[in-house]
PDB file of N, CA and C in Angstrom:
ATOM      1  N   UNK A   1      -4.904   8.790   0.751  1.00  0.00           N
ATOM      2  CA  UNK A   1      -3.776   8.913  -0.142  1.00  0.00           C
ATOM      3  C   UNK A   1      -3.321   7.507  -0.487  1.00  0.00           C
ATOM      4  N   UNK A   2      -3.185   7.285  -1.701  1.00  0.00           N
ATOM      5  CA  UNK A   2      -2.664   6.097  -2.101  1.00  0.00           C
ATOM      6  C   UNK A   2      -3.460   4.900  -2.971  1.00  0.00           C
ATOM      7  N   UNK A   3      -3.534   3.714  -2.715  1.00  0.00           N
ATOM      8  CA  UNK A   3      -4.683   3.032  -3.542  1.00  0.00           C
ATOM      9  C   UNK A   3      -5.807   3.023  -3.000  1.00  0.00           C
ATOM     10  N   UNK A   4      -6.879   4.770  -3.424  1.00  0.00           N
ATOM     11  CA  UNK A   4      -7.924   4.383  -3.372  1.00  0.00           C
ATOM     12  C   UNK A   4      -8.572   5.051  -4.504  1.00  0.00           C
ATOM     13  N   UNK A   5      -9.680   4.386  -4.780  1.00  0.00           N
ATOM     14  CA  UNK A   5     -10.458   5.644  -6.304  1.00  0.00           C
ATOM     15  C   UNK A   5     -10.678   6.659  -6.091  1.00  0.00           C
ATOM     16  N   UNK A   6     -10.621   7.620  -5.096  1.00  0.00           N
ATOM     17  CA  UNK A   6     -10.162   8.702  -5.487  1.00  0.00           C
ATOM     18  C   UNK A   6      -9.866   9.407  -4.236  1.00  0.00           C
ATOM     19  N   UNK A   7      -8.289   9.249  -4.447  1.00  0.00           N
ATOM     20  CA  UNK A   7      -7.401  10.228  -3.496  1.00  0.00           C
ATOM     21  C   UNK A   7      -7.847  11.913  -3.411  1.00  0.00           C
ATOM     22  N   UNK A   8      -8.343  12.325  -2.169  1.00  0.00           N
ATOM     23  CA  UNK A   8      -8.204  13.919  -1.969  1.00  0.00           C
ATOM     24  C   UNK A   8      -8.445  13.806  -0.433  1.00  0.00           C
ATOM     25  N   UNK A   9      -8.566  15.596  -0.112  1.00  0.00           N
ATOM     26  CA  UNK A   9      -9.066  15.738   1.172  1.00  0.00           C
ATOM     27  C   UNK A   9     -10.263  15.884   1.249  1.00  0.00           C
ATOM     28  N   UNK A  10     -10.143  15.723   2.212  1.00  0.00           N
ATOM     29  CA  UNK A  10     -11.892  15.115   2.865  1.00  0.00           C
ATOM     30  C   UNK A  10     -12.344  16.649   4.365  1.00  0.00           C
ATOM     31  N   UNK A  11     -13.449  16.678   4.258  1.00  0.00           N
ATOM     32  CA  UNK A  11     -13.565  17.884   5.461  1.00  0.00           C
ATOM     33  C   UNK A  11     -13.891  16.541   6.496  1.00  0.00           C
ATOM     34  N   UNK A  12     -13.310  17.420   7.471  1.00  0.00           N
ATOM     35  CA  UNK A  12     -12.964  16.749   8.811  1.00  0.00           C
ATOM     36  C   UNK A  12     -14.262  16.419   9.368  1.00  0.00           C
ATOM     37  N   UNK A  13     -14.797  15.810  10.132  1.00  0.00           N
ATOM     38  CA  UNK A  13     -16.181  15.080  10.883  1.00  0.00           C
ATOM     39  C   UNK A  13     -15.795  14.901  11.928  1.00  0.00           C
ATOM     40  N   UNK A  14     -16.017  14.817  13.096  1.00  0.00           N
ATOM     41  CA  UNK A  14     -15.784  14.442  14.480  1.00  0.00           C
ATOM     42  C   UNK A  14     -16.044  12.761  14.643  1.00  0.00           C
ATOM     43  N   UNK A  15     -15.004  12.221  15.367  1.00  0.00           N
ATOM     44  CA  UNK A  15     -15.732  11.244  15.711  1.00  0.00           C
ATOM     45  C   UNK A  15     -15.956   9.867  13.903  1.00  0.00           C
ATOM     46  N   UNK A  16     -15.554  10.289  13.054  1.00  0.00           N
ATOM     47  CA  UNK A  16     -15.359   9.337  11.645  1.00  0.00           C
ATOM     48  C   UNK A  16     -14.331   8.287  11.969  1.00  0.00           C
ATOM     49  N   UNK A  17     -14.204   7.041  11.642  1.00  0.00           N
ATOM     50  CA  UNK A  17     -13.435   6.166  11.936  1.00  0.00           C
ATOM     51  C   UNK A  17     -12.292   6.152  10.100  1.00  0.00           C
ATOM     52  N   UNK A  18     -11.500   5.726   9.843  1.00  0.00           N
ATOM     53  CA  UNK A  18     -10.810   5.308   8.814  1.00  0.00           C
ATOM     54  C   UNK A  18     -11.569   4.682   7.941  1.00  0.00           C
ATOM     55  N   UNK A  19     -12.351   3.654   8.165  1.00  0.00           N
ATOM     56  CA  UNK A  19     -13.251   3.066   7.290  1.00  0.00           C
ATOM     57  C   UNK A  19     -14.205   3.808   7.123  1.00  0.00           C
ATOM     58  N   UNK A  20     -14.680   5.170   7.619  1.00  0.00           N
ATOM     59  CA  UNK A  20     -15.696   5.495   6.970  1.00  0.00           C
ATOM     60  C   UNK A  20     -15.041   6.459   5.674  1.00  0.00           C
ATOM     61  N   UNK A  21     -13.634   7.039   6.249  1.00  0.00           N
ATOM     62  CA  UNK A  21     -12.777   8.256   5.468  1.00  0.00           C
ATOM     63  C   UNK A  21     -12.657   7.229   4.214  1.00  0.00           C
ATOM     64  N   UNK A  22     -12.745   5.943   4.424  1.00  0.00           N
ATOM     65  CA  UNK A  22     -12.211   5.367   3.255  1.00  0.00           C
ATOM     66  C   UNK A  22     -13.156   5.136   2.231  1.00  0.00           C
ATOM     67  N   UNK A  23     -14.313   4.966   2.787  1.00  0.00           N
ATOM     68  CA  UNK A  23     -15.867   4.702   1.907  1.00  0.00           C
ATOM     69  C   UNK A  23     -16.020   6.106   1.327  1.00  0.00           C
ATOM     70  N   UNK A  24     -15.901   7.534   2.172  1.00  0.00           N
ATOM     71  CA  UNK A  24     -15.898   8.145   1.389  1.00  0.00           C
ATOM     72  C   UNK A  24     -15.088   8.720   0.029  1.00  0.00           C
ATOM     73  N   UNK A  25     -13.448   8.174   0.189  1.00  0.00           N
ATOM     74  CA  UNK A  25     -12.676   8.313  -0.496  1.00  0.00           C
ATOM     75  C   UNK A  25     -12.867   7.082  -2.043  1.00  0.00           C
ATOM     76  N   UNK A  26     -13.986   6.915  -2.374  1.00  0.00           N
ATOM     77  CA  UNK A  26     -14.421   5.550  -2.696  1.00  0.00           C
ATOM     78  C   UNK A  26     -14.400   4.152  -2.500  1.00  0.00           C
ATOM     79  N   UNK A  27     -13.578   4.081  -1.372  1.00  0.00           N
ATOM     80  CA  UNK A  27     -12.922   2.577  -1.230  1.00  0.00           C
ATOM     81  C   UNK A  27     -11.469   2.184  -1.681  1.00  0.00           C
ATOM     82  N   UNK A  28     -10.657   1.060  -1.108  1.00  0.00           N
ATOM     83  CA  UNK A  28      -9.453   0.963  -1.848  1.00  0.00           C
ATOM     84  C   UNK A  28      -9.800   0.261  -3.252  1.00  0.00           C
ATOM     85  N   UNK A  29      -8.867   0.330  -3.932  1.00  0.00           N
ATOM     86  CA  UNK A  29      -8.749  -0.589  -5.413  1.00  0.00           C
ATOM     87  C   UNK A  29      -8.036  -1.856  -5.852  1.00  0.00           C
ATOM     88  N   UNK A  30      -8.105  -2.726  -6.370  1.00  0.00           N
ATOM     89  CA  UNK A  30      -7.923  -4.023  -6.190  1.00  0.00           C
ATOM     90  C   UNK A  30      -6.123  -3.795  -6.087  1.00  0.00           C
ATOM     91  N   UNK A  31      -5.381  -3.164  -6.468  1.00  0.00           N
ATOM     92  CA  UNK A  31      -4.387  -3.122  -6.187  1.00  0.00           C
ATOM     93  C   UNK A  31      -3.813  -2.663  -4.557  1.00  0.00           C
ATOM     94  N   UNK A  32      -4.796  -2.168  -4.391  1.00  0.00           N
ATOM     95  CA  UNK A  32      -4.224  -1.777  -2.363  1.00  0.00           C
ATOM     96  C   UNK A  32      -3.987  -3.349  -1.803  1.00  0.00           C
ATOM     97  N   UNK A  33      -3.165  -3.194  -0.918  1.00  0.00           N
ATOM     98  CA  UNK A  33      -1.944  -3.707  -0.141  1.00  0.00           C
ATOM     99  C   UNK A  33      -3.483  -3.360   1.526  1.00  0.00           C
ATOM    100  N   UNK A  34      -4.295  -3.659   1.842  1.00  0.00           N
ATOM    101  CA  UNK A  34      -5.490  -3.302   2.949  1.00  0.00           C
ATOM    102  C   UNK A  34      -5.035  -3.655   3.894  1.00  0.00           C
ATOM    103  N   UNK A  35      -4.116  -4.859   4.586  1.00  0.00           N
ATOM    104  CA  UNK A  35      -3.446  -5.221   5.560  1.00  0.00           C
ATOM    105  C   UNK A  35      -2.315  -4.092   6.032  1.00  0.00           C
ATOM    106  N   UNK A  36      -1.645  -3.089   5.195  1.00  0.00           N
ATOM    107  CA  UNK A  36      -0.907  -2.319   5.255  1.00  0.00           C
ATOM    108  C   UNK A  36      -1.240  -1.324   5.378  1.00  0.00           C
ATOM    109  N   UNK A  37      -2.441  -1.048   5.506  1.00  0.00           N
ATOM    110  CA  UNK A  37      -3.665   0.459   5.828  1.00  0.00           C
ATOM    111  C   UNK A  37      -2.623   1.267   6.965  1.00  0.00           C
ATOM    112  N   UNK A  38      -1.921   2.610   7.174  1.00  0.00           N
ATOM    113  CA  UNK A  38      -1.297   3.477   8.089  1.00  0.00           C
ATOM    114  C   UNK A  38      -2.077   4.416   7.860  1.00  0.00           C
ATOM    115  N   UNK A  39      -1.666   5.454   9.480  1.00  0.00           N
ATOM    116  CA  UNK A  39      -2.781   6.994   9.607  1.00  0.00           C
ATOM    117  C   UNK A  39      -1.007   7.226   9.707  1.00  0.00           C
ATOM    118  N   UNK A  40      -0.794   8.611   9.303  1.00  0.00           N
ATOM    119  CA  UNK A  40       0.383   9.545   9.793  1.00  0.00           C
ATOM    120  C   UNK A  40      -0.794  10.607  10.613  1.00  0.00           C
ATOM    121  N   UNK A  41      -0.424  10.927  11.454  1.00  0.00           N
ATOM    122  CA  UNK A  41      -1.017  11.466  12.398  1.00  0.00           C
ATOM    123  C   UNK A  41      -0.774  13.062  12.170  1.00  0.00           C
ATOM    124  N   UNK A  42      -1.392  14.369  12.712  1.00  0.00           N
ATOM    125  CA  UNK A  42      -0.794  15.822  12.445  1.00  0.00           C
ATOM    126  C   UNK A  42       0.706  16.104  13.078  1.00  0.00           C
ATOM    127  N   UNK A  43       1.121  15.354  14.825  1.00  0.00           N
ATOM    128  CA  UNK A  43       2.139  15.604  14.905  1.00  0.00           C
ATOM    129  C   UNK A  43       3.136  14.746  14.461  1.00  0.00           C
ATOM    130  N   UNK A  44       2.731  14.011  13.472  1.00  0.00           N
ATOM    131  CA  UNK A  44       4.109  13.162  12.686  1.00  0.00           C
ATOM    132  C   UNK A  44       4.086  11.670  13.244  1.00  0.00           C
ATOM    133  N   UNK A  45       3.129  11.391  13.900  1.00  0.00           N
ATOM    134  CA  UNK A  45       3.365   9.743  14.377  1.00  0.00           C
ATOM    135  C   UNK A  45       2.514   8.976  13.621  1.00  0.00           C
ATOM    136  N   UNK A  46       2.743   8.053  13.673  1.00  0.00           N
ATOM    137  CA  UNK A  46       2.325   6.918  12.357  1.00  0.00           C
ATOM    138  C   UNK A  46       1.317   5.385  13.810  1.00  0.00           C
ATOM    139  N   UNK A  47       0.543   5.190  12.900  1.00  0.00           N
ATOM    140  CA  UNK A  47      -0.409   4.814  13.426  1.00  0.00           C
ATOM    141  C   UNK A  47      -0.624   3.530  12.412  1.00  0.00           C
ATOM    142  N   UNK A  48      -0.772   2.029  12.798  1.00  0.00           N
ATOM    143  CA  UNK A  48      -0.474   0.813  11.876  1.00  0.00           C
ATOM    144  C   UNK A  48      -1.068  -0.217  12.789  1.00  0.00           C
ATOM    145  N   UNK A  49      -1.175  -1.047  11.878  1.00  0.00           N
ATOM    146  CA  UNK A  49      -1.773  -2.383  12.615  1.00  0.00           C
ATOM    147  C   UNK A  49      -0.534  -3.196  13.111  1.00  0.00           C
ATOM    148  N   UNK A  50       0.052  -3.155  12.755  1.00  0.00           N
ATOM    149  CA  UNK A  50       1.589  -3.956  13.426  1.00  0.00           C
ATOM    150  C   UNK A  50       1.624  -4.113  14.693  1.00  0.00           C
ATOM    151  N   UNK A  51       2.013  -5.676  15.112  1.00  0.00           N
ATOM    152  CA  UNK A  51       2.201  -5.716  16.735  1.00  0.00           C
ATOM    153  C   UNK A  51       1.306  -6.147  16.863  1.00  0.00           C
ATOM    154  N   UNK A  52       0.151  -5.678  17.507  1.00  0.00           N
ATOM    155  CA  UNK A  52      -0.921  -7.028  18.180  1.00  0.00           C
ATOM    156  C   UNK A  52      -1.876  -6.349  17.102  1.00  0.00           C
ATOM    157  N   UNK A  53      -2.041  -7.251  16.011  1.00  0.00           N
ATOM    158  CA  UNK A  53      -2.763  -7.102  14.098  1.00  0.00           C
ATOM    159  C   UNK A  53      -3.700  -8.645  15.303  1.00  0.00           C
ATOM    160  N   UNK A  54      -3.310  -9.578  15.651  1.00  0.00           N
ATOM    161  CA  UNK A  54      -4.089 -10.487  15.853  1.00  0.00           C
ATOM    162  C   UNK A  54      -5.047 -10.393  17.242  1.00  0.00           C
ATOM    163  N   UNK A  55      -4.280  -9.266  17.835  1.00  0.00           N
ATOM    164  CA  UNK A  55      -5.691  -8.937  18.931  1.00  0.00           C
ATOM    165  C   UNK A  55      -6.641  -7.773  18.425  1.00  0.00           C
ATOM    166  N   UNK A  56      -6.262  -7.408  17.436  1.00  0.00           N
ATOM    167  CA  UNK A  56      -7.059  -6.412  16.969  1.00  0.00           C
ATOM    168  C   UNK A  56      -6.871  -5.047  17.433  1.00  0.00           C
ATOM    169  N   UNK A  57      -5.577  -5.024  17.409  1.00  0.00           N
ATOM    170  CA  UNK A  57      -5.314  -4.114  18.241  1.00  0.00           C
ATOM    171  C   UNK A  57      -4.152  -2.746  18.087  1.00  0.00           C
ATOM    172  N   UNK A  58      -4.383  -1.516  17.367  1.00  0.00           N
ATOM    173  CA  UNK A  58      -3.409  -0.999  17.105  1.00  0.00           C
ATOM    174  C   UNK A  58      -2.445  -0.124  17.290  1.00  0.00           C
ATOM    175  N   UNK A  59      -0.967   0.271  17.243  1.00  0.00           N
ATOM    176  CA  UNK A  59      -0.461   0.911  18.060  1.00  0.00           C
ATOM    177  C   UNK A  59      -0.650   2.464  17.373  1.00  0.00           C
ATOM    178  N   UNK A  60      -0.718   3.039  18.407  1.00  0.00           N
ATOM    179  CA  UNK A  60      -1.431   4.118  18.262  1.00  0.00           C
ATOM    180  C   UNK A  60       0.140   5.129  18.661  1.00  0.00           C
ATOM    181  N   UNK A  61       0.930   5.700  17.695  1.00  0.00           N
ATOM    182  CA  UNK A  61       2.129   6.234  18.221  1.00  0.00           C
ATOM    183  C   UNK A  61       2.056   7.659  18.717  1.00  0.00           C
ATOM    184  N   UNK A  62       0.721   8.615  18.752  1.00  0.00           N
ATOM    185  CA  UNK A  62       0.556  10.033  18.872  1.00  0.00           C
ATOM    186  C   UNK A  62       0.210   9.883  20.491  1.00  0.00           C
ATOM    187  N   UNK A  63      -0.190   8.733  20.952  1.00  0.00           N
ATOM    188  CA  UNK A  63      -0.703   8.296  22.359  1.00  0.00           C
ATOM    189  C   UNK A  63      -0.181   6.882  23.120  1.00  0.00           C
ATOM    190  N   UNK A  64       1.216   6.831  22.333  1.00  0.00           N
ATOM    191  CA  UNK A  64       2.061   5.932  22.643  1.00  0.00           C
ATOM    192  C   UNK A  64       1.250   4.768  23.671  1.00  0.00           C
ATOM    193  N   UNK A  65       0.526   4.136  22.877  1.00  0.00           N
ATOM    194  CA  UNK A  65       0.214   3.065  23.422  1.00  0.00           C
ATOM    195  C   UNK A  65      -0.970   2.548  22.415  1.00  0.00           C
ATOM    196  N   UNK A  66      -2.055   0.953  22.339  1.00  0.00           N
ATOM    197  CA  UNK A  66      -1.688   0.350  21.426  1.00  0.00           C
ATOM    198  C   UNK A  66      -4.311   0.947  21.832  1.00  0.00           C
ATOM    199  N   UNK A  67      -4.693   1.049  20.649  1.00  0.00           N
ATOM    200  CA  UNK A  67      -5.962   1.428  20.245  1.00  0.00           C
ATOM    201  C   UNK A  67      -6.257  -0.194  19.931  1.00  0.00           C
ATOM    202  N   UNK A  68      -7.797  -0.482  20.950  1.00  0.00           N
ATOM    203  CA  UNK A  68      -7.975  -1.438  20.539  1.00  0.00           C
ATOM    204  C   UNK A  68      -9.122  -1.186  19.600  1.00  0.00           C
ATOM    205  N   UNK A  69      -9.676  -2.423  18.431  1.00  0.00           N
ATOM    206  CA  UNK A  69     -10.014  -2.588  17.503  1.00  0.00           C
ATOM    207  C   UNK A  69     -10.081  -2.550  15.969  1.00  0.00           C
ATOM    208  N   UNK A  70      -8.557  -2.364  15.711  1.00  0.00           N
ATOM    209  CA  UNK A  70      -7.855  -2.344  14.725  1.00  0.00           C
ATOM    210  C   UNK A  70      -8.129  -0.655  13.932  1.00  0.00           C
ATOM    211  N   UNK A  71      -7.252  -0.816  13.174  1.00  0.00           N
ATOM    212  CA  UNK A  71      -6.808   0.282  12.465  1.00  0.00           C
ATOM    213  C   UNK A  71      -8.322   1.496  11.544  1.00  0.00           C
ATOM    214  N   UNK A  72      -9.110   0.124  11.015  1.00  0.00           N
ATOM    215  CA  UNK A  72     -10.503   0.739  10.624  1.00  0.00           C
ATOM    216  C   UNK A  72     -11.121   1.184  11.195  1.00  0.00           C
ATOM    217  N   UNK A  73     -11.009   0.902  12.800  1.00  0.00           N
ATOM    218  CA  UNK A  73     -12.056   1.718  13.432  1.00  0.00           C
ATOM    219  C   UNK A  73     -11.836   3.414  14.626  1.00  0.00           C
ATOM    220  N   UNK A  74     -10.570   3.112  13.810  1.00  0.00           N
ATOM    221  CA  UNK A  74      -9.368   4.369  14.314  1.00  0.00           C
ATOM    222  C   UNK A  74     -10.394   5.894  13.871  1.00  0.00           C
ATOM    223  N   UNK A  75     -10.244   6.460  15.485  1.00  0.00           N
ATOM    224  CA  UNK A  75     -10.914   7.640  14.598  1.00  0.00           C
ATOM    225  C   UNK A  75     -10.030   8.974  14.378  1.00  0.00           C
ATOM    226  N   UNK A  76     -10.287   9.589  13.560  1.00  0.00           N
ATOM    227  CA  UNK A  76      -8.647  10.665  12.908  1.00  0.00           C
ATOM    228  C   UNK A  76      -9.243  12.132  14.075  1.00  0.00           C
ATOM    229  N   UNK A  77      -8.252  12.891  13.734  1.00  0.00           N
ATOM    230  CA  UNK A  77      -8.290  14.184  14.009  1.00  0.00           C
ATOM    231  C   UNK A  77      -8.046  14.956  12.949  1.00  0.00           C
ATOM    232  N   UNK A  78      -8.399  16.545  13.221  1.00  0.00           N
ATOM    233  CA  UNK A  78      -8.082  17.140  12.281  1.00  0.00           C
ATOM    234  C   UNK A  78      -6.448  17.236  11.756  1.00  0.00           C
ATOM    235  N   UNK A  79      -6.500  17.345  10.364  1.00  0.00           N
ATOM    236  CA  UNK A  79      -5.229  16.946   9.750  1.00  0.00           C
ATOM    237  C   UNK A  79      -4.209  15.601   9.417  1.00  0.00           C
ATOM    238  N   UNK A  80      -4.778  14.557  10.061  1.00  0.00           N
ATOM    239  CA  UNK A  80      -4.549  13.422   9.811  1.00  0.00           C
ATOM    240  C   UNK A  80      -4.477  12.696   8.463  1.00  0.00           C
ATOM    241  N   UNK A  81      -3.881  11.479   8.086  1.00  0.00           N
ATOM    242  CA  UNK A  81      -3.473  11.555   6.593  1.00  0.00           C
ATOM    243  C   UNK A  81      -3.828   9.951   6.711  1.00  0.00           C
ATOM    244  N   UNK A  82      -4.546   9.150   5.985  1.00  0.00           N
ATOM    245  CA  UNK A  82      -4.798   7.460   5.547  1.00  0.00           C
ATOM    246  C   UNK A  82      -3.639   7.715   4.154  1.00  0.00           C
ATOM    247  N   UNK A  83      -3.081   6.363   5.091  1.00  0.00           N
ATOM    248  CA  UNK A  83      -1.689   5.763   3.149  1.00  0.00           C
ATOM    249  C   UNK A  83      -2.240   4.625   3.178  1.00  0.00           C
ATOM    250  N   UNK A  84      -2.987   4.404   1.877  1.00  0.00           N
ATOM    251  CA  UNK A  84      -2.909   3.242   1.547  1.00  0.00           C
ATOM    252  C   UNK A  84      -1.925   2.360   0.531  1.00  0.00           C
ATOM    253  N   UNK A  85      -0.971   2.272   0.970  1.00  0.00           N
ATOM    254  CA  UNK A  85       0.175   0.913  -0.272  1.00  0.00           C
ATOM    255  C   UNK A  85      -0.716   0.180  -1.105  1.00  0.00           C
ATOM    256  N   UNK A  86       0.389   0.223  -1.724  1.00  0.00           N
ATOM    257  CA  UNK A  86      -0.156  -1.155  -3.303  1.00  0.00           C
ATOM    258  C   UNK A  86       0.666  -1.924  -2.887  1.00  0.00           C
ATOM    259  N   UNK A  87       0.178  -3.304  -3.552  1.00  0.00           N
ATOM    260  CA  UNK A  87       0.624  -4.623  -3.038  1.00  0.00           C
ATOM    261  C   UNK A  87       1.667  -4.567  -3.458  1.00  0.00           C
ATOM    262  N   UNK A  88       2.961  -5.080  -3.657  1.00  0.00           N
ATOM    263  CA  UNK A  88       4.129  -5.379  -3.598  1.00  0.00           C
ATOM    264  C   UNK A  88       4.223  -6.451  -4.826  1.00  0.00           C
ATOM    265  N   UNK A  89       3.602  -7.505  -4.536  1.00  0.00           N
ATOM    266  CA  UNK A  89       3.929  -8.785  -5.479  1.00  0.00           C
ATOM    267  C   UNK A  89       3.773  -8.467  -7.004  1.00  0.00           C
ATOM    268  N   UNK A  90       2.942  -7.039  -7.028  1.00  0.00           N
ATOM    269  CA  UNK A  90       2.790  -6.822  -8.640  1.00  0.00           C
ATOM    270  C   UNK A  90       3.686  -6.290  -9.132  1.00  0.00           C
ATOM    271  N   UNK A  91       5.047  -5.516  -8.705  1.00  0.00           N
ATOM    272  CA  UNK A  91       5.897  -5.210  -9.003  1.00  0.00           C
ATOM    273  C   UNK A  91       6.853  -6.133  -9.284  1.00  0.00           C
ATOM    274  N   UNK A  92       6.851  -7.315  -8.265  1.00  0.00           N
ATOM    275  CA  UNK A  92       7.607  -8.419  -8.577  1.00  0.00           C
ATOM    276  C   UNK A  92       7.295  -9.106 -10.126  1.00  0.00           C
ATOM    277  N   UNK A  93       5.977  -9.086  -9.919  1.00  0.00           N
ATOM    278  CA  UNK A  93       5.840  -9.656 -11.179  1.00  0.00           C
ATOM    279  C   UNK A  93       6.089  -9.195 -12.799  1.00  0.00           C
ATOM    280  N   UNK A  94       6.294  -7.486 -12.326  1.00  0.00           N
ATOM    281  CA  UNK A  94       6.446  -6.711 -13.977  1.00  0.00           C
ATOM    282  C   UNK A  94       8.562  -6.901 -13.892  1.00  0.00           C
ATOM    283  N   UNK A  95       8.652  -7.413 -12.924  1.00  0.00           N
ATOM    284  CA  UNK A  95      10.448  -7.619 -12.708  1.00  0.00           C
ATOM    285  C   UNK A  95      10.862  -8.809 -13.299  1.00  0.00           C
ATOM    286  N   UNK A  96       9.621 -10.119 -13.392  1.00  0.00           N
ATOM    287  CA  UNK A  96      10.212 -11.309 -13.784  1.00  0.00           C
ATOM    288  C   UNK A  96      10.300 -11.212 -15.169  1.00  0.00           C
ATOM    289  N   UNK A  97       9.103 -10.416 -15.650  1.00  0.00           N
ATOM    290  CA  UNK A  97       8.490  -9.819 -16.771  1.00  0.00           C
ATOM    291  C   UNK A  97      10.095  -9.429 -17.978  1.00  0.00           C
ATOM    292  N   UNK A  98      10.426  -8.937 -17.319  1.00  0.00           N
ATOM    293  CA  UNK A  98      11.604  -7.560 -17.775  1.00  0.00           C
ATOM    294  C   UNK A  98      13.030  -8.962 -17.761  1.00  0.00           C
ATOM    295  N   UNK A  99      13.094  -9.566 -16.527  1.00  0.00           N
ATOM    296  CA  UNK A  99      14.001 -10.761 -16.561  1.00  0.00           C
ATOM    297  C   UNK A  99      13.611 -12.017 -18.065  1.00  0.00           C
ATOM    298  N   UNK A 100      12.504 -12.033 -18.255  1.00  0.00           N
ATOM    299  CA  UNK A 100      12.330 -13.356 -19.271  1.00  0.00           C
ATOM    300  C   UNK A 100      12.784 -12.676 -20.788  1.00  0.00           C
ATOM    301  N   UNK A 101      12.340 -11.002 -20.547  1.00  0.00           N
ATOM    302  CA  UNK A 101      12.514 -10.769 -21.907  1.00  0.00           C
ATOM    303  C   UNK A 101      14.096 -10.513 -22.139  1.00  0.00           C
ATOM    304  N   UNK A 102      14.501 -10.247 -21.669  1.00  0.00           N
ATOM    305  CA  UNK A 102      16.507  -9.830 -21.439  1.00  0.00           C
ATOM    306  C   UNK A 102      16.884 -11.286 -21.995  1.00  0.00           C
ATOM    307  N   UNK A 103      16.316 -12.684 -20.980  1.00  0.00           N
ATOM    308  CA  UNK A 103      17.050 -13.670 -21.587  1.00  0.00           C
ATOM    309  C   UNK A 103      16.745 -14.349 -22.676  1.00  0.00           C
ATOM    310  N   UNK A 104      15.465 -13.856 -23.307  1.00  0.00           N
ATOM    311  CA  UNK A 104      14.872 -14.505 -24.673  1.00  0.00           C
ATOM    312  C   UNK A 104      15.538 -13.545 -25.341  1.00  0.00           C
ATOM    313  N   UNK A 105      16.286 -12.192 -25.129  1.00  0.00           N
ATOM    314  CA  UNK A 105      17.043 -11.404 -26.553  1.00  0.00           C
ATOM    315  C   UNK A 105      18.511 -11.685 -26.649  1.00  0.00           C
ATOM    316  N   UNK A 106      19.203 -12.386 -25.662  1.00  0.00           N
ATOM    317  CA  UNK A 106      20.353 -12.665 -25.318  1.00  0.00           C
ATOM    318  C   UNK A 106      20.465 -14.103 -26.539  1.00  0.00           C
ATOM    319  N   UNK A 107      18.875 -15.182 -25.968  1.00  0.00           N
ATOM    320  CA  UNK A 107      19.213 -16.055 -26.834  1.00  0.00           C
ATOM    321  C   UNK A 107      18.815 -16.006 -28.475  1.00  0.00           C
ATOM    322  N   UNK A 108      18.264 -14.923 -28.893  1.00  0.00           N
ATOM    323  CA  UNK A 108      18.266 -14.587 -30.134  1.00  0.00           C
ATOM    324  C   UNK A 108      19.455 -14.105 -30.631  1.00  0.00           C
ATOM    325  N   UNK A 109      20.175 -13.191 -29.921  1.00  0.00           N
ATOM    326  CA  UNK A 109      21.605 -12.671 -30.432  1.00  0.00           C
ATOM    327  C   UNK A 109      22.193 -13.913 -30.273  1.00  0.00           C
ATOM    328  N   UNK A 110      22.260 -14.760 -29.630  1.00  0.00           N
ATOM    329  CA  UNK A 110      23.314 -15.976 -29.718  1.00  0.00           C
ATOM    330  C   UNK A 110      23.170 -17.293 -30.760  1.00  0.00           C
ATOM    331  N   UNK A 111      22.117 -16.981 -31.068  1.00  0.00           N
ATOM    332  CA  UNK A 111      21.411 -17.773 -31.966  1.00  0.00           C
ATOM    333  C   UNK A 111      21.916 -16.632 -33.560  1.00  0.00           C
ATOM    334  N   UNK A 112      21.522 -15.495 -33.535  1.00  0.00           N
ATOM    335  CA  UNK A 112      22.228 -14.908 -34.848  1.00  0.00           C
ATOM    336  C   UNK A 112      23.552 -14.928 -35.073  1.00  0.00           C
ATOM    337  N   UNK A 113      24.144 -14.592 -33.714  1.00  0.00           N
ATOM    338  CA  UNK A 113      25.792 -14.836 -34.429  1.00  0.00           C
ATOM    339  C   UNK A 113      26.241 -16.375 -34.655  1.00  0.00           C
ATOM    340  N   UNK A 114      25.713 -17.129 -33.827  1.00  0.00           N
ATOM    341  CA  UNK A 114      26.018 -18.411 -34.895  1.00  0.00           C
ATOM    342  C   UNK A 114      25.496 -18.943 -36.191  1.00  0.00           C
ATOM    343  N   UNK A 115      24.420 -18.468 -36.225  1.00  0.00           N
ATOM    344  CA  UNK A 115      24.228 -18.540 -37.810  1.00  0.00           C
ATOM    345  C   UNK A 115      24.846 -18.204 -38.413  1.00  0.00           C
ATOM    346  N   UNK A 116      25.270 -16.578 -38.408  1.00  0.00           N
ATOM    347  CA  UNK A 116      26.465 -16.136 -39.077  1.00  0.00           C
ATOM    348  C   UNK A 116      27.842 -16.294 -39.186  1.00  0.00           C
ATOM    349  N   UNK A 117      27.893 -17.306 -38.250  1.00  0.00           N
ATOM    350  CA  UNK A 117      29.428 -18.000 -37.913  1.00  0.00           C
ATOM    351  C   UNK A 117      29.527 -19.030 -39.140  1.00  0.00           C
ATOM    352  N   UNK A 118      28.298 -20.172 -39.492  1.00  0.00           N
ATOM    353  CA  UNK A 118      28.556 -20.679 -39.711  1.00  0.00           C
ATOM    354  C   UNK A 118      27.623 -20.860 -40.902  1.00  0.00           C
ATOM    355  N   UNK A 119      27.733 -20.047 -41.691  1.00  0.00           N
ATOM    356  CA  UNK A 119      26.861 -19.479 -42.911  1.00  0.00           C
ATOM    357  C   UNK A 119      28.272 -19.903 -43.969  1.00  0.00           C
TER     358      UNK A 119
END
């Protein structure tokens, strides 16, 4: 679910890691956020690289304690859910977007009424 080419469900496999659910889901897309890869788990716990991301190591919240070899090699159970996020900074950027054009129409209206001031 999320940024990959093509979001659906997948039949369950025993033993599949995240990276393979993800190859089959086509892969993420240049817009996925991949550092931010989460499992929501069937009974509701969320599963992330956060916390020891530099030992490779992830916390695993359905078994309250931390799965080593990071998040890709996490293997799901039935009903389990991959979110993949979109990056963040591209939103920032359609915001500065929306900011330049507000103040380039501000200085056109300020620029027309003085013309007309002094017409």
């Amino acid at each position: 679910m999320g940024a990959v080419f093509a979001p659906t469900a997948l039949v369950y496999t025993p033993y599949r890691t995240v990276k393979e659910y993800l190859t089959m889901a086509g892969g993420t897309t240049e817009i996925a956020d991949d550092k931010e890869i989460y499992v929501i788990k069937v009974n509701g716990a969320a599963v992330s690289r956060k916390g020891f991301s530099w030992l490779k190591a992830s916390w695993d919240g359905s078994k309250y304690g931390y799965h080593p070899g990071g998040i890709s090699s996490l293997t799901l159970d039935p009903g389990d859910t991959i979110v993949v996020p979109e990056k963040l900074e591209r939103i920032a950027w359609l915001k500065n977007i929306k900011d330049i054009a507000s103040i380039l129409g501000n200085i056109a209206l300020t620029a027309g009424i003085a013309f007309v001031a002094l017409k």
